[in-house]
N, C-alpha and C. Protein backbone atom coordinates (compact mmCIF):
# COMPACT_ATOMS: atom_id res chain seq x y z
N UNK A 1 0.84 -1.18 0.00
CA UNK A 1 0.00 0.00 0.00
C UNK A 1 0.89 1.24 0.00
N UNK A 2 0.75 2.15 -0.81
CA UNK A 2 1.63 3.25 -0.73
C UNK A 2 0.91 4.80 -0.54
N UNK A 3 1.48 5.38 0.75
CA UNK A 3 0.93 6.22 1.29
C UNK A 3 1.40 7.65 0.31
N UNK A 4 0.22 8.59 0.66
CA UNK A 4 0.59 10.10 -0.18
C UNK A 4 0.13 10.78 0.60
N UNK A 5 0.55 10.69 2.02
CA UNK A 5 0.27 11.51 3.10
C UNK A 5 1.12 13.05 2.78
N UNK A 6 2.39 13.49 2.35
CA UNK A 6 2.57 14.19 2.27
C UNK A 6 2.41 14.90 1.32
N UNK A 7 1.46 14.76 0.31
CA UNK A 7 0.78 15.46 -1.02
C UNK A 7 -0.80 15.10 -1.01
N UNK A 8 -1.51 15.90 -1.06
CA UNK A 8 -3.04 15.23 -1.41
C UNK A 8 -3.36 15.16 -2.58
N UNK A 9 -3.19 14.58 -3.30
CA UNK A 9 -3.80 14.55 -4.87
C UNK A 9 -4.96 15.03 -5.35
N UNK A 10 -5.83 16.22 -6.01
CA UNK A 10 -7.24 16.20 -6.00
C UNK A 10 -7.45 15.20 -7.34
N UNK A 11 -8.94 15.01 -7.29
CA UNK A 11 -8.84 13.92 -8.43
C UNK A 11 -8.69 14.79 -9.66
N UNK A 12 -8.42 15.48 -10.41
CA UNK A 12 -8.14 16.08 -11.81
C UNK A 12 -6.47 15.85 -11.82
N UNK A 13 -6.19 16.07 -10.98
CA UNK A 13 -4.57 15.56 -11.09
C UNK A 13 -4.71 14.40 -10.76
N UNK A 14 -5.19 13.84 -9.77
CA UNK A 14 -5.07 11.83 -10.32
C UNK A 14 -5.36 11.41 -11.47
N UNK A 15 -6.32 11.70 -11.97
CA UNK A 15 -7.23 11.25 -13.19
C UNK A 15 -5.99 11.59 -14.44
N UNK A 16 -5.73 12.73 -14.39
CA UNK A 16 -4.85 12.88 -15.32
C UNK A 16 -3.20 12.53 -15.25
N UNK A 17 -2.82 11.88 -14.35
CA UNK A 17 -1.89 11.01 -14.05
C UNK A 17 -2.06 9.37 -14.19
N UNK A 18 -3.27 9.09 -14.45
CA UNK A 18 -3.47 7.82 -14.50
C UNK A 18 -3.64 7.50 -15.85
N UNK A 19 -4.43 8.59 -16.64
CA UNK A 19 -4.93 8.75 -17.75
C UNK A 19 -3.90 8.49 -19.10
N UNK A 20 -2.51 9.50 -18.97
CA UNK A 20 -1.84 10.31 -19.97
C UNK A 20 -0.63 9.66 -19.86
N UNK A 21 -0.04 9.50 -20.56
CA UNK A 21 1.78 9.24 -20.27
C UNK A 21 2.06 10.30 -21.26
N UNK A 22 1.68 11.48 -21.46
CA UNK A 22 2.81 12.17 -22.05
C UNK A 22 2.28 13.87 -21.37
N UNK A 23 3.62 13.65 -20.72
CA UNK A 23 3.21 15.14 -19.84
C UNK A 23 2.63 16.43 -20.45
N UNK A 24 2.71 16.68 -22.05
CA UNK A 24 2.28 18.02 -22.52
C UNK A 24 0.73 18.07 -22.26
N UNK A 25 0.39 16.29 -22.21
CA UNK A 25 -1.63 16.83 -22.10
C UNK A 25 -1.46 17.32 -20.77
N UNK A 26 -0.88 17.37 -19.34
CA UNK A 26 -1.15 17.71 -18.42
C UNK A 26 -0.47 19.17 -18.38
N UNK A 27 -0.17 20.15 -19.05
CA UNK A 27 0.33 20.96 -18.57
C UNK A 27 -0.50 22.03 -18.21
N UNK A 28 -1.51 22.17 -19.00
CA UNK A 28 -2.72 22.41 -18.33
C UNK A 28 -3.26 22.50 -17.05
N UNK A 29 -3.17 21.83 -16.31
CA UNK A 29 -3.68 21.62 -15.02
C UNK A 29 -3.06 22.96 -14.10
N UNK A 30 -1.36 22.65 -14.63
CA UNK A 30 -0.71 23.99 -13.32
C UNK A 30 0.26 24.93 -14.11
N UNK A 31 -0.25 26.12 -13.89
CA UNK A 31 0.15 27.11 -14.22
C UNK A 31 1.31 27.98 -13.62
N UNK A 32 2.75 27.90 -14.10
CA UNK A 32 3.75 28.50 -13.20
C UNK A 32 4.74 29.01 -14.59
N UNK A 33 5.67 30.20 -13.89
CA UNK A 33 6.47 30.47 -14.81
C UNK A 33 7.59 29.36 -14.83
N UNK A 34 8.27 29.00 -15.96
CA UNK A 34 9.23 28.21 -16.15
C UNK A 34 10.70 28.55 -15.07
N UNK A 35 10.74 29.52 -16.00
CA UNK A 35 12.50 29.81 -15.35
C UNK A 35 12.39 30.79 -13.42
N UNK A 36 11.07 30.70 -13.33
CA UNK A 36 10.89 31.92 -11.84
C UNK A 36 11.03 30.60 -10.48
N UNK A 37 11.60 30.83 -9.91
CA UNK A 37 12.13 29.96 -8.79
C UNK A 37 11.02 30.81 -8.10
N UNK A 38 10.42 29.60 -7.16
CA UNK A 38 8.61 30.21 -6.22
C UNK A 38 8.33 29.22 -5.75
N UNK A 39 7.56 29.41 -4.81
CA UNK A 39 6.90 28.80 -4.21
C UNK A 39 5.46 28.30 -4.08
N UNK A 40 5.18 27.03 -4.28
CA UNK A 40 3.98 27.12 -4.93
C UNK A 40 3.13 25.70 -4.40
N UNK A 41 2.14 25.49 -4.17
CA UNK A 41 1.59 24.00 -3.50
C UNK A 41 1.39 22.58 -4.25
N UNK A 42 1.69 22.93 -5.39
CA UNK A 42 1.77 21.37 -6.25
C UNK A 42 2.52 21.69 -7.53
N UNK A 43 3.19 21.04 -8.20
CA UNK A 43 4.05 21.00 -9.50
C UNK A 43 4.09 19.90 -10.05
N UNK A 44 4.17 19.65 -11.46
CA UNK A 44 3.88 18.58 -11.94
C UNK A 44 4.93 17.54 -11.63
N UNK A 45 5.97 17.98 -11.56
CA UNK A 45 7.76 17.16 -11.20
C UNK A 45 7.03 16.43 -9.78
N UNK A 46 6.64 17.32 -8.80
CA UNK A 46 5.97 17.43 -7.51
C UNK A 46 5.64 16.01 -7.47
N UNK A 47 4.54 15.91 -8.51
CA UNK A 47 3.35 15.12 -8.47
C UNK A 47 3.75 13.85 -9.00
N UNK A 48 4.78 13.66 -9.77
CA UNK A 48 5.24 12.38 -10.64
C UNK A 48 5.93 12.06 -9.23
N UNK A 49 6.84 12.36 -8.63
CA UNK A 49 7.48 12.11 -7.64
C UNK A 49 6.49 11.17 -6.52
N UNK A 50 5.31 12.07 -6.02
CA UNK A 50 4.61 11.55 -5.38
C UNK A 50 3.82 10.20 -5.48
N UNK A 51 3.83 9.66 -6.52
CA UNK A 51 3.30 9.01 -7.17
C UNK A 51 4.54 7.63 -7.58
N UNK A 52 5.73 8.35 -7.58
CA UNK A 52 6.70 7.48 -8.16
C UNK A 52 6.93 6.47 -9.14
N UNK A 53 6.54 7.65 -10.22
CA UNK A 53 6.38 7.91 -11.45
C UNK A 53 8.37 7.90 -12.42
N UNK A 54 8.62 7.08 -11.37
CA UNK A 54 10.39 7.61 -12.01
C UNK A 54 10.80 7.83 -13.47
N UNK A 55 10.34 7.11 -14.37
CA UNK A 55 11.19 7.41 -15.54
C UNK A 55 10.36 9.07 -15.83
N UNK A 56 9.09 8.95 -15.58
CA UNK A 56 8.14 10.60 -16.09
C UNK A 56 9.07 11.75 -15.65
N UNK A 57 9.72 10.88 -13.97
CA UNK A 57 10.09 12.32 -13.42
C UNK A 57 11.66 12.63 -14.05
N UNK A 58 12.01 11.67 -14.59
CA UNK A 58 13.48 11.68 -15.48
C UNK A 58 13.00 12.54 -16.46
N UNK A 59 11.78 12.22 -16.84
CA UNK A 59 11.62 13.02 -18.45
C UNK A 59 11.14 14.34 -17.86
N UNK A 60 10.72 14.79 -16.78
CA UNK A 60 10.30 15.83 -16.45
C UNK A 60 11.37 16.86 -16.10
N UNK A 61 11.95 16.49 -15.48
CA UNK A 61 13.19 16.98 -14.85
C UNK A 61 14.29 17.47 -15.96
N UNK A 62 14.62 16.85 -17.15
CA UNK A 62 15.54 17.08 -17.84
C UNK A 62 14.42 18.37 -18.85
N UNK A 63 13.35 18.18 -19.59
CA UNK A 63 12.64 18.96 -20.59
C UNK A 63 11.82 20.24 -19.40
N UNK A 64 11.43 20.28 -18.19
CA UNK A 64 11.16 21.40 -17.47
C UNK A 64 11.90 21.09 -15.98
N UNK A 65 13.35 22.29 -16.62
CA UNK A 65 14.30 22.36 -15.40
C UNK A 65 13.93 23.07 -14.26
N UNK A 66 13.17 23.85 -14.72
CA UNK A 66 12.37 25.17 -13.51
C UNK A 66 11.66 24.08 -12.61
N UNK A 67 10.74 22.94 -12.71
CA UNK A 67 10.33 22.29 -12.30
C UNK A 67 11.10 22.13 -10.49
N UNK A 68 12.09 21.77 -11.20
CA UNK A 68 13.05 21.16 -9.88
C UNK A 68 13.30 22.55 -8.77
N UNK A 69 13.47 23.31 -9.15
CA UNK A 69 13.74 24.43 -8.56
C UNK A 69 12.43 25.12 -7.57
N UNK A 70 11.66 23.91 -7.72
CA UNK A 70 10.21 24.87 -7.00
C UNK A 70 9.90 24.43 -6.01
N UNK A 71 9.61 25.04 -4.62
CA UNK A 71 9.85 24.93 -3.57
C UNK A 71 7.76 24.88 -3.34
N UNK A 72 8.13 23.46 -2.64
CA UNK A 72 6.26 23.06 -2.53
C UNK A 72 6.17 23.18 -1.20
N UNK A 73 5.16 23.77 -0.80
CA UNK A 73 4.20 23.44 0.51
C UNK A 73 3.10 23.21 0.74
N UNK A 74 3.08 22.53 1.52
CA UNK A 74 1.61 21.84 2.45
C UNK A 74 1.51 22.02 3.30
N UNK A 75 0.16 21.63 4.08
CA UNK A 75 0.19 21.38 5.25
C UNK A 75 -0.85 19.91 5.57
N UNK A 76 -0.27 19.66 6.31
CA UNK A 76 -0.57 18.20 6.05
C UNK A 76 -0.81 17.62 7.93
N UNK A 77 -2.09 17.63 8.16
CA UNK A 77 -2.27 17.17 9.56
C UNK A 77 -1.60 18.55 10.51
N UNK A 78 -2.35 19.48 9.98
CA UNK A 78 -1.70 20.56 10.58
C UNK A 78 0.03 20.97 10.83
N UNK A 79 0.83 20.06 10.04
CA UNK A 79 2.33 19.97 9.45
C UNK A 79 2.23 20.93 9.41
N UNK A 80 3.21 22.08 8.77
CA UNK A 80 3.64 22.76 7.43
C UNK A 80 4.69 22.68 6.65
N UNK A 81 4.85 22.07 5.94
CA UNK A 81 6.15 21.65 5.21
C UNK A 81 6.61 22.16 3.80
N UNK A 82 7.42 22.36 3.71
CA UNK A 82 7.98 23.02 2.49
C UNK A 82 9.69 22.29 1.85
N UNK A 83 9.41 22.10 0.68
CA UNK A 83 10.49 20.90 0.17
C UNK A 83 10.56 21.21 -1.12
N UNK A 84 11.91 20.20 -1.40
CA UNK A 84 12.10 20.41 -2.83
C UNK A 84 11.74 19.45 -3.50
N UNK A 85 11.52 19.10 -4.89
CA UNK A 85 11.02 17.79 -5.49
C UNK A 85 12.31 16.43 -5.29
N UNK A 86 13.55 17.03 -5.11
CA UNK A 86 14.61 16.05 -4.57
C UNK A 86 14.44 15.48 -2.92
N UNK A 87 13.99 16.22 -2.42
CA UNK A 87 13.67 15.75 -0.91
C UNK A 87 12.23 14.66 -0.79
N UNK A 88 11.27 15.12 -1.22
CA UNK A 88 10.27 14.59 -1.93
C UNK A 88 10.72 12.71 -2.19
N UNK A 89 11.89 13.23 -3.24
CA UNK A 89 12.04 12.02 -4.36
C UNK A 89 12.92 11.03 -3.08
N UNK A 90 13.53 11.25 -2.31
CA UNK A 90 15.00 10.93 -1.47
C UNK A 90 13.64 10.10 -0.45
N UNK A 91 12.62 10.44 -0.06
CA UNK A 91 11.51 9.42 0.74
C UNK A 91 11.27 8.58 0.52
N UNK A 92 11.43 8.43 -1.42
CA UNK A 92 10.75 7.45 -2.08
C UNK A 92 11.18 6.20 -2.58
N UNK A 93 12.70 6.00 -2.12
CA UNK A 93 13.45 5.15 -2.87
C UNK A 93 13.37 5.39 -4.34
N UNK A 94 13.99 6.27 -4.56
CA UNK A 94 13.91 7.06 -6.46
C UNK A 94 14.85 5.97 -7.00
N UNK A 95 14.68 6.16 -8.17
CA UNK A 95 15.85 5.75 -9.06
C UNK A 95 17.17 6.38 -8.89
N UNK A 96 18.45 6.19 -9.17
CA UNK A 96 19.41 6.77 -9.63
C UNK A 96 19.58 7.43 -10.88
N UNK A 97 18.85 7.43 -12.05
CA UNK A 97 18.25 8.37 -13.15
C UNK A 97 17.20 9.62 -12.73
N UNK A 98 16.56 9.24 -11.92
CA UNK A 98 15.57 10.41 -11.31
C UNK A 98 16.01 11.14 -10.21
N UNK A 99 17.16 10.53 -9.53
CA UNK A 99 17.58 11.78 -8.85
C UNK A 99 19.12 12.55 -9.71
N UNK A 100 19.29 11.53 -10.37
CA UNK A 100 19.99 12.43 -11.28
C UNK A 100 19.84 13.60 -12.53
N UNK A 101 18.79 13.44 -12.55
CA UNK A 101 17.86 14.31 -13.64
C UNK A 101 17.29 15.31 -12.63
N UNK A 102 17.24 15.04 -11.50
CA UNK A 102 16.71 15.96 -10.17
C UNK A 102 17.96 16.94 -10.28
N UNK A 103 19.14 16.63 -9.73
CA UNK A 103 20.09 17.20 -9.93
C UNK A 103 20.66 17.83 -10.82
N UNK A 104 20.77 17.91 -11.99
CA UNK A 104 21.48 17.95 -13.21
C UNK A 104 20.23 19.41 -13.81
N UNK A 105 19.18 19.57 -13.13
CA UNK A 105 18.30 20.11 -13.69
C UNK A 105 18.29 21.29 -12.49
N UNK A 106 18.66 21.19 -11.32
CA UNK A 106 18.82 22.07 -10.25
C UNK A 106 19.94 21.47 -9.27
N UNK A 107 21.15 21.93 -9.29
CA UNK A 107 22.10 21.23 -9.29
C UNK A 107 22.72 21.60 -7.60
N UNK A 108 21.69 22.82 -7.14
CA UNK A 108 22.13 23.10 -5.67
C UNK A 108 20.61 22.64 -5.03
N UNK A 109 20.29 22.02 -5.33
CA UNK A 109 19.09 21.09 -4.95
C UNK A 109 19.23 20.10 -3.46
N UNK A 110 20.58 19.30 -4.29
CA UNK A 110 21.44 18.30 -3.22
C UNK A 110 21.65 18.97 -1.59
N UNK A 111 22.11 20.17 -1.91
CA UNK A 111 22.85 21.03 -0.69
C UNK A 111 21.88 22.07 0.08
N UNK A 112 20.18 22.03 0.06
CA UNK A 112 19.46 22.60 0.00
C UNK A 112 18.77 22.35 1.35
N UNK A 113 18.45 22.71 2.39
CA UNK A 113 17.79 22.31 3.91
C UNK A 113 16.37 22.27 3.34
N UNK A 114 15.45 21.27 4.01
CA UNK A 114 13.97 22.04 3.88
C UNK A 114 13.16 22.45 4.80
N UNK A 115 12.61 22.85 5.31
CA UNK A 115 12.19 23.49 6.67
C UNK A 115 12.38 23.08 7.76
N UNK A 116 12.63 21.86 7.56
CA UNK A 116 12.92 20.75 9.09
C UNK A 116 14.52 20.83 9.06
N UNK A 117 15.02 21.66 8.50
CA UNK A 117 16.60 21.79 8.34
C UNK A 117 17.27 20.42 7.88
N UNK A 118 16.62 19.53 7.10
CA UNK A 118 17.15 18.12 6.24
C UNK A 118 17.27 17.55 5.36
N UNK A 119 18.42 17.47 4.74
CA UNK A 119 18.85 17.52 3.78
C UNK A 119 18.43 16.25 2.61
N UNK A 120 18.18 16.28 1.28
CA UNK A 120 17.95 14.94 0.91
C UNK A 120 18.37 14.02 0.68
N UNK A 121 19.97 14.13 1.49
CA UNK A 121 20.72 12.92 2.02
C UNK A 121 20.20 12.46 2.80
N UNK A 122 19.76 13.12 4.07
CA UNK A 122 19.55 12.83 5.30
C UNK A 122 17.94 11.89 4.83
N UNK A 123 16.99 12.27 4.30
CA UNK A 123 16.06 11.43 3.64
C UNK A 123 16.18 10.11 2.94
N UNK A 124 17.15 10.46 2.36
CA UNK A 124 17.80 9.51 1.05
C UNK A 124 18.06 8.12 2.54
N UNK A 125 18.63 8.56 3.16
CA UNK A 125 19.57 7.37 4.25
C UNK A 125 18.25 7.28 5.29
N UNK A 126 17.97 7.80 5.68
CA UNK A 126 16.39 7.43 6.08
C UNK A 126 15.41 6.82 6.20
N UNK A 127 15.37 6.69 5.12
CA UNK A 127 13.89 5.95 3.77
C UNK A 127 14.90 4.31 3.18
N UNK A 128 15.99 4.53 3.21
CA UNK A 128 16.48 3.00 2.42
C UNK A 128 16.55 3.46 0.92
N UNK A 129 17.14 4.51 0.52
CA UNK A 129 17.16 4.64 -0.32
C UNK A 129 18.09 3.54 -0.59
N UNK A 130 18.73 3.34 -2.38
CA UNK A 130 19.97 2.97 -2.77
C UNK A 130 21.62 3.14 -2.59
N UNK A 131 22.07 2.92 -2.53
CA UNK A 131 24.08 3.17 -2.54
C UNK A 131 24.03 3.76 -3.64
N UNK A 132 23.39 3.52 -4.94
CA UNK A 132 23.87 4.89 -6.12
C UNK A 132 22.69 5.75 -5.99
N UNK A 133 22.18 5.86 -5.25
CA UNK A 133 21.16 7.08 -5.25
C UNK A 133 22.27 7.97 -3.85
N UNK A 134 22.29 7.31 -2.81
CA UNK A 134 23.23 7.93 -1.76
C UNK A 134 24.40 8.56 -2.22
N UNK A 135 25.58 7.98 -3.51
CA UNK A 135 26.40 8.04 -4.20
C UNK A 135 26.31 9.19 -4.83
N UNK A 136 25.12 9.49 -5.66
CA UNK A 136 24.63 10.26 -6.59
C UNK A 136 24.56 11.82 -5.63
N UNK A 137 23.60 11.50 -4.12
CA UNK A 137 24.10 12.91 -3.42
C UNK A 137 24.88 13.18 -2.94
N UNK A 138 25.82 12.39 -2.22
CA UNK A 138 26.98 12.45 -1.70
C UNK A 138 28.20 13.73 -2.84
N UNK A 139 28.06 12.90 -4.14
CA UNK A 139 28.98 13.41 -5.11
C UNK A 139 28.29 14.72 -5.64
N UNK A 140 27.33 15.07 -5.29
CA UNK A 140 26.22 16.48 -5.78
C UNK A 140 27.00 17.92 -4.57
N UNK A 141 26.53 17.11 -3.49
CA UNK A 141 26.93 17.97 -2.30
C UNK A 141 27.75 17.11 -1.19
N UNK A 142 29.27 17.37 -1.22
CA UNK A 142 29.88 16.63 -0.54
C UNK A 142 30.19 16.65 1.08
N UNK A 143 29.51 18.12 1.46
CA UNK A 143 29.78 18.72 2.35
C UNK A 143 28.15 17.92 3.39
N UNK A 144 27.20 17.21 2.53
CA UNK A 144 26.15 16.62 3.59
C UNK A 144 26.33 15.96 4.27
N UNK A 145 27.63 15.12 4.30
CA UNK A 145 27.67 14.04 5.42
C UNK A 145 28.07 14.75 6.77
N UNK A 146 28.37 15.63 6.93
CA UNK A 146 28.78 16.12 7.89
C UNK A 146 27.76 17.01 8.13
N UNK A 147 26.73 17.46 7.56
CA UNK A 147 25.43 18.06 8.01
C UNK A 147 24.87 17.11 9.17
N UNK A 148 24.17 17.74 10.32
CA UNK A 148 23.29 17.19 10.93
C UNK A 148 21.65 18.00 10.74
N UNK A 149 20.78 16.95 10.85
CA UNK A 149 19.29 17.74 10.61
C UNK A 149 19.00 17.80 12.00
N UNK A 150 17.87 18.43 11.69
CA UNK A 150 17.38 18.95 12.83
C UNK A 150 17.13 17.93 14.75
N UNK A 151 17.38 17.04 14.12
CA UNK A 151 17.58 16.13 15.62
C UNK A 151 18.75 15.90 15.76
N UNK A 152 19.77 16.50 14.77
CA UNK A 152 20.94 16.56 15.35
C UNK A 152 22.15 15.39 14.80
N UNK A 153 21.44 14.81 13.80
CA UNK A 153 21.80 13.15 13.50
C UNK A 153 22.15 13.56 12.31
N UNK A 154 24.07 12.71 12.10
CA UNK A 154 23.93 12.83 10.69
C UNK A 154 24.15 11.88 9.69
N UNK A 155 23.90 11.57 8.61
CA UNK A 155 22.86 10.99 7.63
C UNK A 155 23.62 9.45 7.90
N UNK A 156 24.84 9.30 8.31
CA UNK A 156 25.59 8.07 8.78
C UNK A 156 24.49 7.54 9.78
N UNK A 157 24.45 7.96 10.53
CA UNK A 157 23.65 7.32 12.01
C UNK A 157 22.34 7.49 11.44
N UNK A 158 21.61 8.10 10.56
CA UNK A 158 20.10 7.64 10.13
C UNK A 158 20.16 6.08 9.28
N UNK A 159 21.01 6.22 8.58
CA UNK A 159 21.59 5.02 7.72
C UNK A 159 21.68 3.88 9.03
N UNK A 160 22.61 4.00 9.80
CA UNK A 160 22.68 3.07 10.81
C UNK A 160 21.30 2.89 11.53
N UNK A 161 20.26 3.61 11.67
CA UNK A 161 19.05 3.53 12.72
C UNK A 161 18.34 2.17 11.82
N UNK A 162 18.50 2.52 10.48
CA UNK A 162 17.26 1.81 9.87
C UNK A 162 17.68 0.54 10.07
N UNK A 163 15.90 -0.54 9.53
CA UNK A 163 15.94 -1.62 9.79
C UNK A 163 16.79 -2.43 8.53
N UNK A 164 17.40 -3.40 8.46
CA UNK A 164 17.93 -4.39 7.50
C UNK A 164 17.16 -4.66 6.29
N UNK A 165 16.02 -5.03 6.94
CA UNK A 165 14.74 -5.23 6.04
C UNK A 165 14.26 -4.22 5.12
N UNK A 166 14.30 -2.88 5.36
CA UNK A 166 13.90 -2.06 4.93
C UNK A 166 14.89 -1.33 4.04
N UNK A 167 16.31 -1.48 4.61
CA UNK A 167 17.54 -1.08 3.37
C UNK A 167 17.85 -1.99 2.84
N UNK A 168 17.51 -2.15 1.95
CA UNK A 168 18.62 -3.62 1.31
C UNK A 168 20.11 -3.38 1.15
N UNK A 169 20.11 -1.96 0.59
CA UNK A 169 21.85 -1.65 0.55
C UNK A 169 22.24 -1.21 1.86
N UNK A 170 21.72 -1.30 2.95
CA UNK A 170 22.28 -0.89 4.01
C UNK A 170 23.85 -0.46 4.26
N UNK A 171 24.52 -1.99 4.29
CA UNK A 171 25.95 -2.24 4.70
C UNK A 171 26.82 -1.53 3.92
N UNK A 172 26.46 -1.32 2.10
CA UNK A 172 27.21 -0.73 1.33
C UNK A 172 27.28 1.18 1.31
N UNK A 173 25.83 1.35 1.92
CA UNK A 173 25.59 2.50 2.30
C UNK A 173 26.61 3.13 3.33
N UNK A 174 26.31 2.78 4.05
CA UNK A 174 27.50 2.56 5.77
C UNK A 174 28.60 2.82 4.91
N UNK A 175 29.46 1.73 4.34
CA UNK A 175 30.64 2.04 4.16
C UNK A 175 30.61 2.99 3.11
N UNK A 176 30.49 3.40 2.26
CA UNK A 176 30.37 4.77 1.72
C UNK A 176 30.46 5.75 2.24
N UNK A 177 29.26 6.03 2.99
CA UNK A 177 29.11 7.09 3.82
C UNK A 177 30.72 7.45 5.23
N UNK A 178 30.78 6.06 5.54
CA UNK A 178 31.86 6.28 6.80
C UNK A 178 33.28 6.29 6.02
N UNK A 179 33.56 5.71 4.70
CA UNK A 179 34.62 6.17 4.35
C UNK A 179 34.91 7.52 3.62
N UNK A 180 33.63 8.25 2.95
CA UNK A 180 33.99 9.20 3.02
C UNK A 180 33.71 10.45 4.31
N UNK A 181 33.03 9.92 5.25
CA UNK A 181 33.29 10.82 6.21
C UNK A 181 34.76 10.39 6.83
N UNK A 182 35.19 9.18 7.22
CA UNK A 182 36.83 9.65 7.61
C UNK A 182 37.67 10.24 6.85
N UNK A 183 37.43 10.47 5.29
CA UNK A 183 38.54 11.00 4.49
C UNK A 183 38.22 12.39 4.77
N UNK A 184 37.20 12.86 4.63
CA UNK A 184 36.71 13.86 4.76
C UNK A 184 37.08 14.91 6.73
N UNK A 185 37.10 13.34 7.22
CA UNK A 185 37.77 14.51 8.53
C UNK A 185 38.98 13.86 9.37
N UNK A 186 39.64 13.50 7.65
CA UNK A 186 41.52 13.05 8.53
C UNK A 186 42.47 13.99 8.77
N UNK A 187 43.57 14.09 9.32
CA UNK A 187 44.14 15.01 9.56
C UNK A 187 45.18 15.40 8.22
N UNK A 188 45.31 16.50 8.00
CA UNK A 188 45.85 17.26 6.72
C UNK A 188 47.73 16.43 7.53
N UNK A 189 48.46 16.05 6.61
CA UNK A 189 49.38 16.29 6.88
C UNK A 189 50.46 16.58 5.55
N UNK A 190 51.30 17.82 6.02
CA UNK A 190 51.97 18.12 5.17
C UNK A 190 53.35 17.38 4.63
C-alpha cells in the first residue's frame, strides 16, 4: 500500500496522471512560470514524484528544469512543510536516473535544507534509499555528510538507525558514507 500523506492529490490531477503518459496533455492543469524559482503547493515534477512515477520524473526533470527548482508546501495534519522535489524524491526510494535528472536540472538542490533543516541525504539514508542514489548525493553535495538535521543526527547514524529489512543496501551505504566521512575529517598532513 503506498501512502501520499505528504501530497493530497485532487482527483483532476489523479485522473490525469493515470490517464496520460505524455506530460504536454497535463500541462494544463498547473500554471507557473518556467524559469521563476517560487513557491507554490503542487508541481507537476511534484506530483510524478509523489506518485513514483520515475522514468516521467526523469523526463520531467531534464525537458522542465524550472520544475526542480520549485519549492512546494503543504500542510498536512496541521504539518507545514515546504520541500524540494529532490527531498520529496529521497523518501521514495527514487531511481538513480531520477535523482539524477533531479540534480542535473537544479544542481544546488542536493545542498538545500527544507524546513525541518534536512537535507535529501539525510532522507535519502532514512527511507532506504539505494548506494547509487546515496552516491549520486553524496557526489552532488559533498559537504552533507557532515550536516546534521534537525535532531541533530547525521545521515551516517540515520543510515545506521534503519531496519535491514527495509535497506537492502544498508551495509554498502554505511561504508560509503563512513569512508567518506573519515577522508573527509583526517588530519591534513603536510
Amino acid at each position: 500500500q503506498k501512502r501520499y500523506s505528504t501530497m493530497l492529490l485532487n482527483a483532476a490531477n489523479k485522473k490525469a496522471l493515470e490517464e496520460v503518459d505524455d506530460d504536454a496533455d497535463v500541462e494544463g492543469i498547473w500554471k507557473f512560470e518556467e524559469k521563476q524559482r517560487a513557491t507554490v503547493m503542487e508541481s507537476p515534477l511534484h506530483t510524478l514524484v509523489c506518485v513514483e512515477k520515475w522514468e516521467r520524473v526523469e523526463k520531467r526533470a531534464k525537458g522542465h528544469v524550472g520544475d526542480a527548482s520549485l519549492w512546494i508546501v503543504s500542510n498536512v495534519d496541521g504539518l507545514v512543510w515546504k520541500r524540494l522535489a529532490i527531498h520529496e524524491a529521497c523518501k521514495r526510494k527514487p531511481t538513480k536516473a531520477a535523482i539524477d535528472a533531479l540534480i542535473a536540472a537544479f544542481p544546488e538542490s542536493a545542498s538545500h535544507k527544507d524546513n525541518f533543516k534536512t537535507l535529501p541525504l539525510h532522507y535519502a539514508c532514512a527511507y532506504g534509499a539505494s548506494k547509487d542514489v546515496v552516491e549520486s548525493l553524496v557526489r552532488a553535495a559533498p559537504n552533507a555528510r557532515q550536516a546534521k538535521d534537525r535532531l541533530g543526527k547525521l545521515a551516517l547514524e540515520l543510515a545506521k538507525d534503519l531496519d535491514d529489512e527495509v535497506h537492502g543496501d544498508k551495509q554498502e551505504v554505511l561504508e560509503l558514507l563512513q569512508k567518506e566521512f573519515e577522508e573527509d575529517n583526517s588530519p591534513v598532513s603536510n
